[in-house]
Protein backbone atom coordinates (compact mmCIF):
# COMPACT_ATOMS: atom_id res chain seq x y z
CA UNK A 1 93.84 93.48 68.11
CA UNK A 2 95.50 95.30 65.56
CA UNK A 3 93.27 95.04 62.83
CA UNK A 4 90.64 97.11 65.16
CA UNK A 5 93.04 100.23 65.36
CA UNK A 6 91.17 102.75 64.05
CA UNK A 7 92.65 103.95 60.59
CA UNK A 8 92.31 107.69 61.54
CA UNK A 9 94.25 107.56 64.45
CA UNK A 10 97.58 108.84 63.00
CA UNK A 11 95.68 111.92 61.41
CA UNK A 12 94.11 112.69 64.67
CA UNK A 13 97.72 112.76 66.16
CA UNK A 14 98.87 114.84 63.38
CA UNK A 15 96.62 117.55 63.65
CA UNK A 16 96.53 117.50 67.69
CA UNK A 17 100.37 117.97 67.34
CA UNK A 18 99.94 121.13 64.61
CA UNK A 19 97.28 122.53 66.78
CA UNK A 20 99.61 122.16 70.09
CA UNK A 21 102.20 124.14 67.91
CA UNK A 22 99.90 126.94 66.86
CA UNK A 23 98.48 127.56 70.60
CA UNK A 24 102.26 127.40 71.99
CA UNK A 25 102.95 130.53 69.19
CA UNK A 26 99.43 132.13 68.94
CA UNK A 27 97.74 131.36 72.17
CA UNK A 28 93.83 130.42 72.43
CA UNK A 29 91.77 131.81 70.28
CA UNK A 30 87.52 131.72 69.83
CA UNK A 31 87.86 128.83 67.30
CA UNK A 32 91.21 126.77 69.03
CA UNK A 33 91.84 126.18 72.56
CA UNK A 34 94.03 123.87 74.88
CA UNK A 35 90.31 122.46 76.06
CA UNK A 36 89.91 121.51 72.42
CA UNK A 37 93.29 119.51 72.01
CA UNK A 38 92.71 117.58 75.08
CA UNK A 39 89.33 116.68 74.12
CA UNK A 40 90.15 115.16 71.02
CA UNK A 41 92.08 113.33 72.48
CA UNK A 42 89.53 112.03 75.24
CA UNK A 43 87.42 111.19 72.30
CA UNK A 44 90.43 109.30 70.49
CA UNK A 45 91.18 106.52 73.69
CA UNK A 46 87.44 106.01 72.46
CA UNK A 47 88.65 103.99 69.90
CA UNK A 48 91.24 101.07 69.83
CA UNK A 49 94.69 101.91 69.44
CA UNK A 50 98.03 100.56 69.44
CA UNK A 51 100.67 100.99 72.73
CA UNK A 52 102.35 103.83 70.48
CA UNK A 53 99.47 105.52 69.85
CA UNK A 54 98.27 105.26 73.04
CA UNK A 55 101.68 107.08 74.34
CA UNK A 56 101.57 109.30 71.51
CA UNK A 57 98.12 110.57 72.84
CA UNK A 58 98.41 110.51 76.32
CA UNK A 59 102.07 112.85 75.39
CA UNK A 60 99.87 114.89 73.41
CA UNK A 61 96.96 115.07 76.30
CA UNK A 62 99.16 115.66 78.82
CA UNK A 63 101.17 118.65 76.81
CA UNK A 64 97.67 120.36 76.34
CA UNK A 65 96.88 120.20 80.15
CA UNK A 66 100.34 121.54 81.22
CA UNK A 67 99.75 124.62 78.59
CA UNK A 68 96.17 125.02 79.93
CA UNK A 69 97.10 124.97 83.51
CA UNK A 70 99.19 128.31 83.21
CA UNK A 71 94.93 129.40 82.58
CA UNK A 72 93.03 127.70 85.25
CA UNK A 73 95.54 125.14 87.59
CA UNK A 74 92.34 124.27 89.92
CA UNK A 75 91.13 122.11 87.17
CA UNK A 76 93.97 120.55 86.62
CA UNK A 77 94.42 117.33 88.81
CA UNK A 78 90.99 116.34 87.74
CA UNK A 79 91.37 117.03 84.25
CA UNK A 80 94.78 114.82 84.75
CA UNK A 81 93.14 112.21 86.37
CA UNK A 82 90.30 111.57 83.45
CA UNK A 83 93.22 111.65 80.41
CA UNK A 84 94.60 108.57 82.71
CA UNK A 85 91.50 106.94 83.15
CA UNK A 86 90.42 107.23 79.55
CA UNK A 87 94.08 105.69 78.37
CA UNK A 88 93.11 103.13 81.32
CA UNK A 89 89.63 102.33 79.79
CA UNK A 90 91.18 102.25 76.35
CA UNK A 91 93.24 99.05 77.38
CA UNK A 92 90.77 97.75 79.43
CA UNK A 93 88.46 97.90 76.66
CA UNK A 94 91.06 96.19 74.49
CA UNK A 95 91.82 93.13 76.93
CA UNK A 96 95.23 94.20 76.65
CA UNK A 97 98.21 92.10 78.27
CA UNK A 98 100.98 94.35 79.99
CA UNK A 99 104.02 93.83 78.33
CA UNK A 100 106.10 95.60 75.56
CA UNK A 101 105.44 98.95 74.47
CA UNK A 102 101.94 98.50 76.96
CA UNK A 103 104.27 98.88 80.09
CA UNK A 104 105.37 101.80 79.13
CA UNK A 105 101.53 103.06 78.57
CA UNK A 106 100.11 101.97 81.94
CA UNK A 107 103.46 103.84 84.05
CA UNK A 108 102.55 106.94 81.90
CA UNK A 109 98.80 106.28 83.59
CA UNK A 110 100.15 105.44 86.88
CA UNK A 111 102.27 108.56 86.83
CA UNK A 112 99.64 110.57 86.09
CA UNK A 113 97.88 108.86 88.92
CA UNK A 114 100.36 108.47 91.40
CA UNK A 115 99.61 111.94 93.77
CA UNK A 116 96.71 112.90 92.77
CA UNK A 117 93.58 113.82 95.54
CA UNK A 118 92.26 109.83 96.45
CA UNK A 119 88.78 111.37 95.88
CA UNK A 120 89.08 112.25 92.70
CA UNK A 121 90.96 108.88 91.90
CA UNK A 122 87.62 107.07 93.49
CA UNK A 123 85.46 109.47 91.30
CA UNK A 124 87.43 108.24 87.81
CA UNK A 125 88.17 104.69 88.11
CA UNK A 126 85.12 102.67 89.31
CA UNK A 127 83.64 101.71 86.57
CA UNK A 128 83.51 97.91 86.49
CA UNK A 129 84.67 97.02 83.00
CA UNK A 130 87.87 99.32 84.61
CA UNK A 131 87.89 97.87 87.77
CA UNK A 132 87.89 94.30 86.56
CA UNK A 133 91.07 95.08 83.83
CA UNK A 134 93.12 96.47 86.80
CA UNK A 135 92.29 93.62 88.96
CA UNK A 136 93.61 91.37 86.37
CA UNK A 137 96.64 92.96 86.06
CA UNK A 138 97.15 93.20 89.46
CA UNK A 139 96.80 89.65 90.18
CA UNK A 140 97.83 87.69 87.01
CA UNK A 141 101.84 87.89 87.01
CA UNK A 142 101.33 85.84 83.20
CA UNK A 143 99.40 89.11 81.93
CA UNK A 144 101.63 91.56 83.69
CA UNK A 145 104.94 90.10 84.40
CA UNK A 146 106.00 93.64 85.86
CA UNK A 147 105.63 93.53 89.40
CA UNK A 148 106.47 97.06 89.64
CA UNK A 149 103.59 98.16 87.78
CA UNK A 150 101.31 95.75 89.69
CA UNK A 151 102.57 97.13 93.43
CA UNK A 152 102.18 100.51 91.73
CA UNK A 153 98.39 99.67 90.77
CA UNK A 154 97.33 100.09 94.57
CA UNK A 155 97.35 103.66 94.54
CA UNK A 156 94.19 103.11 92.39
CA UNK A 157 92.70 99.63 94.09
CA UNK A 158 93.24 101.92 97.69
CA UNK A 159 90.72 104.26 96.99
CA UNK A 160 87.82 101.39 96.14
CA UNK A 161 85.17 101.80 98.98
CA UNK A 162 84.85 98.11 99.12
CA UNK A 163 86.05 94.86 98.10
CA UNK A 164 83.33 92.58 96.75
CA UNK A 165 83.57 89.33 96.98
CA UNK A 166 85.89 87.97 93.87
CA UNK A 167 87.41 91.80 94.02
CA UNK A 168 88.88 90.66 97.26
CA UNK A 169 89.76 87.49 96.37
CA UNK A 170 91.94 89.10 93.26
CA UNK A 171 93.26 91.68 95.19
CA UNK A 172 94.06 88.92 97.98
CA UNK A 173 96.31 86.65 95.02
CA UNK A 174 97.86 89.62 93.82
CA UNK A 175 99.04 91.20 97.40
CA UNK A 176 100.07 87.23 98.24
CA UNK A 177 102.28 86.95 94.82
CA UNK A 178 103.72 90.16 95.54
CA UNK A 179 104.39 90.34 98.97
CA UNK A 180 107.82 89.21 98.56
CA UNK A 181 108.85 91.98 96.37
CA UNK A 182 107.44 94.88 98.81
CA UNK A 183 109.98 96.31 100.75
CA UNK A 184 109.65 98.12 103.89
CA UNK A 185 112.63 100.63 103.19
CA UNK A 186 112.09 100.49 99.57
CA UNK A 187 108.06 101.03 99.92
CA UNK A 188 106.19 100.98 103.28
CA UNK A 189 108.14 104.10 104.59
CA UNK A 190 107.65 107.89 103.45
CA UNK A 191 110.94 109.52 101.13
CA UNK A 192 111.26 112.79 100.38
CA UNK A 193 110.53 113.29 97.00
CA UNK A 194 109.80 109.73 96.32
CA UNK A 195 106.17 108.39 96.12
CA UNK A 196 105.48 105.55 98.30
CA UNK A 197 103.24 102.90 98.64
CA UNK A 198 103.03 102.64 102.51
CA UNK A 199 99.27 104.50 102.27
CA UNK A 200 97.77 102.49 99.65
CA UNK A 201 99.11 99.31 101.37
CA UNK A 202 97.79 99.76 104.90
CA UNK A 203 94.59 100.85 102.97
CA UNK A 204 93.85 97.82 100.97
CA UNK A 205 94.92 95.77 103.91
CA UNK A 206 92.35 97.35 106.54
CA UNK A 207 89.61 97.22 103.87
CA UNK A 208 90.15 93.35 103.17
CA UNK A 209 90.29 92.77 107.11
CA UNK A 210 86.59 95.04 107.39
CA UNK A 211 85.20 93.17 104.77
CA UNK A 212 86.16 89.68 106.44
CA UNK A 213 88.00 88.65 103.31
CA UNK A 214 90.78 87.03 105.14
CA UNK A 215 88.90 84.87 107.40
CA UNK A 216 89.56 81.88 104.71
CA UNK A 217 93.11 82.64 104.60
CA UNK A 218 93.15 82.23 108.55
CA UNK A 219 91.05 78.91 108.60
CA UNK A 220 93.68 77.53 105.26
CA UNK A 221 97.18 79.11 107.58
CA UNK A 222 95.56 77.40 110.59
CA UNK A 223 95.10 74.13 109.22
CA UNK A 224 99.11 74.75 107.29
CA UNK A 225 100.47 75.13 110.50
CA UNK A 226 98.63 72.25 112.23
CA UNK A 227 99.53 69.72 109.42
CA UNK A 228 103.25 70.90 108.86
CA UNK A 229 102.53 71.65 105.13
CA UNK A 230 103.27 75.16 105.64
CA UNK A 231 101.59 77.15 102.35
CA UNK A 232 100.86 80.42 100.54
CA UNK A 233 98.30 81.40 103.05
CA UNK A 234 100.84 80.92 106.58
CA UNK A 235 103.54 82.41 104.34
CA UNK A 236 101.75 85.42 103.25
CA UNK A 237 100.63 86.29 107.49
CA UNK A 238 104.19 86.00 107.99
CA UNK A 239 105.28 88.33 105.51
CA UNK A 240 102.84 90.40 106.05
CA UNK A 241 103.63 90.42 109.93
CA UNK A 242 107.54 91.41 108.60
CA UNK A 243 106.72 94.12 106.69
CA UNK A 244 104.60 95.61 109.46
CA UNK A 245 107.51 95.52 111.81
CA UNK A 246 110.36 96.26 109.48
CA UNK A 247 108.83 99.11 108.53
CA UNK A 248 108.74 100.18 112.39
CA UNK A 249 112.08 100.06 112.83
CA UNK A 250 112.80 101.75 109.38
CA UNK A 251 110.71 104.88 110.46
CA UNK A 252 113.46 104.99 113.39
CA UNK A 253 116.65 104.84 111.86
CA UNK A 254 115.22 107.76 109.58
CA UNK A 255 113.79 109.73 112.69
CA UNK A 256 117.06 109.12 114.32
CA UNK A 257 119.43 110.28 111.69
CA UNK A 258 116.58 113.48 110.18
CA UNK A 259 115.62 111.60 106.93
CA UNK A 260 111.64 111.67 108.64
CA UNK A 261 109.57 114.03 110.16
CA UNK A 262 108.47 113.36 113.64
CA UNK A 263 104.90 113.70 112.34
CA UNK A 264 105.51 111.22 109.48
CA UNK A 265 106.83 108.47 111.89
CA UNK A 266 104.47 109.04 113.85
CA UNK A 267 101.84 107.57 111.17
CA UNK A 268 103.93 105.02 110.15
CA UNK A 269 103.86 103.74 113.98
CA UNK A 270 100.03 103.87 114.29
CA UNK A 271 99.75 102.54 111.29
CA UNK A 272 101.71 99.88 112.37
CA UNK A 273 100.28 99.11 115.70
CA UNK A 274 96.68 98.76 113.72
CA UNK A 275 97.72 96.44 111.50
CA UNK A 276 99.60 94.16 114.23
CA UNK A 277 96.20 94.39 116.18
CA UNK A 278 94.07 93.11 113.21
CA UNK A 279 95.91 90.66 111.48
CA UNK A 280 97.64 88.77 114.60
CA UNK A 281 95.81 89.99 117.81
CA UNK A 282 91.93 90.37 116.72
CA UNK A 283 88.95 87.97 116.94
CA UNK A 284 89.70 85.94 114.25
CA UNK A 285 93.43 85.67 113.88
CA UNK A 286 94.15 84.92 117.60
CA UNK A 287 93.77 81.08 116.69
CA UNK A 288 96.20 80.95 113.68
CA UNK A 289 98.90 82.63 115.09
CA UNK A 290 98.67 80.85 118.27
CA UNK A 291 100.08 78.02 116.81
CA UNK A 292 103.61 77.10 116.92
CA UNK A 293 105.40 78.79 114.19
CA UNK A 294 103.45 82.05 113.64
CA UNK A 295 103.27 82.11 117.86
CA UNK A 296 107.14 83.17 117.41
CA UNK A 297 106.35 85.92 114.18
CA UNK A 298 104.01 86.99 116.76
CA UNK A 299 105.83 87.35 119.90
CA UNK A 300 109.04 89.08 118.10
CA UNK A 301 106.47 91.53 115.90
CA UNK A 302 104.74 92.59 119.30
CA UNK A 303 108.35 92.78 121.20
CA UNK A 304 110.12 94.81 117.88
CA UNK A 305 106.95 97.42 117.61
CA UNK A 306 106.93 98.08 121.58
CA UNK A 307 110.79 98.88 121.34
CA UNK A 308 110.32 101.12 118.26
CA UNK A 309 107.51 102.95 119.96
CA UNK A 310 109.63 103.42 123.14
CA UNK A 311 112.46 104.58 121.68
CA UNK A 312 110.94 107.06 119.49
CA UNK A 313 108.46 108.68 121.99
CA UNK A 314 111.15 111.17 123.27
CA UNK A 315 111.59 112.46 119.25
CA UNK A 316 108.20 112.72 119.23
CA UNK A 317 107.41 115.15 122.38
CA UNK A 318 105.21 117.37 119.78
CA UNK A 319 102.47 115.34 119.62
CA UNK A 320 102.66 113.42 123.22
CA UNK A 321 98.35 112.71 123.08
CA UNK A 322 99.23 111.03 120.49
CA UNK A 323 102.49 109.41 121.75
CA UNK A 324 100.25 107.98 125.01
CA UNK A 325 97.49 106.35 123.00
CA UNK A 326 99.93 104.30 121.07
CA UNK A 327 101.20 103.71 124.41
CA UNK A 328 97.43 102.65 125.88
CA UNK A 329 97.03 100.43 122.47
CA UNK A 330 99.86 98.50 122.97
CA UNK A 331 98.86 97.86 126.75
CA UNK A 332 95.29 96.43 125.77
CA UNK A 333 97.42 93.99 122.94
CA UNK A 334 99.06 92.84 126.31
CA UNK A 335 96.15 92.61 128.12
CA UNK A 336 95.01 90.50 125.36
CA UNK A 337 97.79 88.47 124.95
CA UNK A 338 97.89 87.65 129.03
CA UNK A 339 94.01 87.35 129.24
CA UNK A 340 93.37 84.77 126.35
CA UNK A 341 93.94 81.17 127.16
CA UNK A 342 94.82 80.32 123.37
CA UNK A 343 97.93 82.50 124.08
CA UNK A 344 99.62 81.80 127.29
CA UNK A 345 102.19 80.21 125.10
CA UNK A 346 102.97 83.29 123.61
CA UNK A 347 103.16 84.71 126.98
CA UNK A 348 105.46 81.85 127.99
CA UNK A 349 107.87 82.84 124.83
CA UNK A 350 108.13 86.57 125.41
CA UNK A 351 109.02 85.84 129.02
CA UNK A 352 111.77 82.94 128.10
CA UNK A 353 112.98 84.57 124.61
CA UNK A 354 112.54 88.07 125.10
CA UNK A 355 113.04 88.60 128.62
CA UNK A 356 116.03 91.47 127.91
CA UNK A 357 113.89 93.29 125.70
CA UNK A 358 110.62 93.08 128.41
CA UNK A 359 113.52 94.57 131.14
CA UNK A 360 114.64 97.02 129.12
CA UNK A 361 110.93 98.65 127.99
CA UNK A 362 109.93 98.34 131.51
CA UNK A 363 112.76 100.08 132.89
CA UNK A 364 112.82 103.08 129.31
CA UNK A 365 108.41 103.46 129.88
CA UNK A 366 108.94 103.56 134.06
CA UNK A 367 111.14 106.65 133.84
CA UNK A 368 108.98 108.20 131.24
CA UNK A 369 106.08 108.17 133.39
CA UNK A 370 104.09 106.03 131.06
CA UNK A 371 104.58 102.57 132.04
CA UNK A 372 102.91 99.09 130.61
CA UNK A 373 100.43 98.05 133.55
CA UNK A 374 100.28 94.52 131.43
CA UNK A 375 103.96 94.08 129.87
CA UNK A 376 104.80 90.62 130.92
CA UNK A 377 108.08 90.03 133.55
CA UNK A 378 110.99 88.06 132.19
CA UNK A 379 111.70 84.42 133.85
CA UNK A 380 114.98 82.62 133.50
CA UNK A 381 114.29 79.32 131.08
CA UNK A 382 116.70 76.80 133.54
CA UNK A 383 115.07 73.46 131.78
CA UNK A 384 118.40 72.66 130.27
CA UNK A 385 120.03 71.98 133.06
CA UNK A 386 120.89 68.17 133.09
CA UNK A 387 118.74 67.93 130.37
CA UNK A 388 119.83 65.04 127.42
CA UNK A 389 121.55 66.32 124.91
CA UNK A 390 119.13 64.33 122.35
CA UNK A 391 116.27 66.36 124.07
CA UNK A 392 117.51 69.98 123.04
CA UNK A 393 116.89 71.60 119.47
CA UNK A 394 120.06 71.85 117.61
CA UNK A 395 119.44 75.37 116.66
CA UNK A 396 118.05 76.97 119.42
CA UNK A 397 119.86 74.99 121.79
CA UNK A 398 116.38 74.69 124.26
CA UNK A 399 114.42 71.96 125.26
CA UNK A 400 112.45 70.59 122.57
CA UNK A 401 108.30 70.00 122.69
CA UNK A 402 107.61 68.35 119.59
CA UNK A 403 111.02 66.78 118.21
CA UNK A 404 111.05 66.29 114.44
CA UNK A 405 113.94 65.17 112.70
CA UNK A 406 115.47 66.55 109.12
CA UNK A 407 115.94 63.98 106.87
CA UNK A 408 118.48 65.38 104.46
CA UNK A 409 120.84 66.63 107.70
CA UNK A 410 120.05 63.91 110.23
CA UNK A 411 119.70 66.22 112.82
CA UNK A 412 116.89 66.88 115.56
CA UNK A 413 114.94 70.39 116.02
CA UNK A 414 111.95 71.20 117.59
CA UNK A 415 108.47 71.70 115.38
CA UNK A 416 108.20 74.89 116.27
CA UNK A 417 111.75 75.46 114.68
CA UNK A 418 111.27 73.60 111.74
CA UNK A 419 107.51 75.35 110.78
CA UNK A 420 109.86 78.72 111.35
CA UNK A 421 112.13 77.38 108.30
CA UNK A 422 108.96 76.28 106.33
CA UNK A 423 107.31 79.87 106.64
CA UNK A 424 110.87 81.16 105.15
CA UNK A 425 110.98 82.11 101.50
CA UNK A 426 112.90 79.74 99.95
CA UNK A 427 112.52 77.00 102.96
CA UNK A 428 116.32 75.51 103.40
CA UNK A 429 117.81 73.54 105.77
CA UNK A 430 119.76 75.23 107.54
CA UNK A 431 122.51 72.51 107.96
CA UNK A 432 122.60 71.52 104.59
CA UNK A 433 121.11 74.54 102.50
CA UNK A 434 118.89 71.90 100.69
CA UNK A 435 115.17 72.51 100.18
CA UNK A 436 112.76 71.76 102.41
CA UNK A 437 110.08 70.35 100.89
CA UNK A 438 106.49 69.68 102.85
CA UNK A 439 106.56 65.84 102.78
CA UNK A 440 107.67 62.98 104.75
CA UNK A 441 110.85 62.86 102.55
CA UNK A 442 112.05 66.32 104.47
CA UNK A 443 111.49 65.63 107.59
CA UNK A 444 109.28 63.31 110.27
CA UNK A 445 107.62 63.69 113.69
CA UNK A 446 109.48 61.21 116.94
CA UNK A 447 106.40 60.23 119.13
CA UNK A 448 108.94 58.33 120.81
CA UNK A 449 111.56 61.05 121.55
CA UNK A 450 108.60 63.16 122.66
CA UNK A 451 107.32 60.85 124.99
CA UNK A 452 110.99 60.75 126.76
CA UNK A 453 110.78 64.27 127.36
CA UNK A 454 107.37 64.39 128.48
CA UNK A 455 108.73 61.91 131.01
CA UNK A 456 111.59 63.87 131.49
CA UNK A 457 109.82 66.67 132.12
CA UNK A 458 107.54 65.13 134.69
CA UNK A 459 110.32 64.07 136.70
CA UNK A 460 111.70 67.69 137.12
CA UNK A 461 108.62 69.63 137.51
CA UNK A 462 108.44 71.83 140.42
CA UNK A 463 106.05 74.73 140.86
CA UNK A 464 109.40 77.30 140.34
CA UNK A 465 110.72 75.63 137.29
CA UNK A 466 109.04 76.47 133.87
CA UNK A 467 108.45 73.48 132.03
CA UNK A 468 107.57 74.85 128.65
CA UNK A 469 110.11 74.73 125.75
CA UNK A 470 111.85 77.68 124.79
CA UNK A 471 110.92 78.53 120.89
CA UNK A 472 113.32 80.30 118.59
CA UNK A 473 113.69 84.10 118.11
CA UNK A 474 112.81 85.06 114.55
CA UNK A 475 116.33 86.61 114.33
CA UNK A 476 117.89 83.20 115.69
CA UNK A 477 118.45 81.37 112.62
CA UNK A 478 117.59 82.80 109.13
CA UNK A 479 118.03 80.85 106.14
């Protein structure tokens, strides 16, 4: 690469810098103006240059346009927006790998970026040869080890109309390898004064769910889950599922305390309630996250997001429309949830496990006038009751379904337990704190235990006692 830099680059510099220095003393003149600084510059990302040139010139660039916007400042965030996308197309013409002295140069672009109208970003960075550099970046940690710079990159993949087909699929990888560096409090909520990525993320994620590019991830999670050789796919829905209700309960310990305006939480809440009703209660996720495992992300993300939403609604008086239809979306996610027959498990779970939390919304929407007409009622889980002790999960102290027993600890839990810990980033025992890997040398299924409860079970079945197992809370036992 270096033996393509053009040898006229530093004399470009040179005179872009004298010229700079004349305008700040002189001003613009009929032969010399800002205009003309910039676009020599424009014309130098033309050519290849090295990472110091190429923050030498954007410095340069970026000097002119500050002088010229005392002049005309309605030009300016467009004019900003092509110096970064010519510096962009520069390295993307160049193949170059993000690292070094080339970090440096893309932040430089992304701060230049980061702010600016999303129409105008759209306008400057489609191109494909532009596209595809970003997208490589984005999703290959080996040619940008940075993962701040990557997260930072969807303020420019957001404004893409559409995702085609291996677009998706890179932006896909590079959301799943960075998922576990996104932060709710860190990212997904708005800061005064600090740019956040909670836009550009609920973007990109509604555009990949429009464009059906997650239906394969559901099918792989599905099978993951089935199998018990929980993978990137189950692990990135959970996440994913986290973040969405972390950040709910972010936006209202900043409401609470005055660190967020009322009309700022109350995006981050719709927001949130959108995502929740795509990725775990639509069409086509409704059959991976009724499985055990991702049926308990499910049931505390629905329980977590109704609280927040309660709780918040008297803050947010101002805009009570608004307040209601949040209120009407998360009754038709119940309505779902009660109505489908792939998810009276989860209806089973948020009566057993949650049945303090389902009191305690009833009783906060009744006296607002705005009640749930579908929030299920709480029942007391009384299985346990002369139950075997070798027929109750060791961690969640309930009834076990599907016993499965951990090799390295020796100790029983139920599946749906153990697929919790295998969804968990790293997956530990939690008796032992040693890996849990997905083969038989972790752990192994009892058919014969399970059959003795089933028996059990029989035998004290009455139409008033609930026979399903109780499933852990989320909360319950993190690694």
């Amino acid at each position: 690469m270096e033996d393509q830099i053009n040898d006229s680059t530093p004399s470009v510099l040179a005179v872009a810098r004298q010229n700079l220095d004349i305008l700040s003393t002189h001003g613009e003149s009929d032969t010399l103006t800002y205009w003309d600084i910039v676009r020599s510059i424009l014309d130098l990302f033309r050519t290849s240059l090295s990472a110091q040139d190429v923050l030498k010139a954007l410095e340069l660039g970026w000097e002119g346009l500050r002088m010229k916007n005392e002049l005309s400042p309605e030009t300016m965030p467009m004019k900003r927006l092509i110096l970064a996308r010519s510096a962009t197309l520069c390295m993307a013409r160049q193949g170059v790998r993000v690292t070094g002295l080339w970090e440096d140069a893309v932040q430089v672009v992304i701060t230049h970026v980061r702010g600016g109208d999303p129409i105008f970003i759209k306008n400057v960075f489609t191109s494909n040869p532009l596209k595809q550099w970003i997208l490589t970046v984005f999703s290959d940690a080996d040619f940008c080890p940075n993962y701040n710079i990557r997260l930072d990159l969807l303020t420019i993949i957001s404004t893409w109309e559409q995702f085609e087909a291996n677009e998706g699929k890179s932006v896909l990888s590079g959301l799943m390898q960075l998922s576990v560096y996104l932060d709710a409090d860190e990212h997904l909520v708005p800061n005064a004064g600090v740019p956040s990525l909670e836009v550009p993320w609920f973007d990109v994620l509604c555009k990949l769910s429009k464009g059906e590019h997650l239906n394969e991830i559901y099918k792989k999670a599905l099978i993951q889950m089935e199998t018990l050789s929980v993978g990137g796919e189950a692990r990135w829905l959970n996440r994913v599922v986290e973040l969405v209700t972390a950040r709910t309960e972010v936006a209202k310990k900043r409401l609470a305390v005055g660190w967020l305006r009322a009309s700022d939480a109350l995006l981050v809440l719709e927001s949130s309630l959108v995502l929740l009703a795509i990725f775990v209660f639509s069409s086509r996720s409704i059959e991976t996250f009724s499985c055990r495992g991702l049926l308990q992300v499910a049931a505390v993300a629905l329980i977590k997001i109704t609280t927040s939403i309660v709780d918040m609604i008297p803050s947010l008086r101002t805009y009570i429309y608004r307040c209601m239809k949040m209120v009407d979306t998360v009754d038709h996610i119940l309505k779902v949830v009660i109505t489908c027959p792939r998810l009276q498990s989860l209806v089973s779970t948020l009566r057993k496990d949650h049945g303090e939390e389902l009191d305690r919304i009833s009783q906060h929407t009744y006296r607002m006038g705005i009640p749930l007409q579908f929030l299920p009622e709480a029942i007391v889980d009384d299985t346990t009751i002369n139950c075997p002790e070798r027929f109750v999960d060791s961690l969640t102290f309930s009834v076990m379904e599907a016993p499965v027993l951990l090799k390295t600890s020796q100790v029983t839990v139920d599946e749906a337990t153990l697929l919790y810990l295998l969804l968990q980033e790293p997956s530990l025992c939690p008796f032992t704190r040693t890996p849990l890997h997905h083969d038989d040398d972790s752990f192994c299924r009892l058919p014969d235990l399970q059959h003795e409860i089933q028996v059990w079970r029989a035998s004290q079945s009455s139409p008033d006692t609930p026979t399903s197992p109780k499933t852990p809370q989320v909360e319950s036992h993190q690694p």
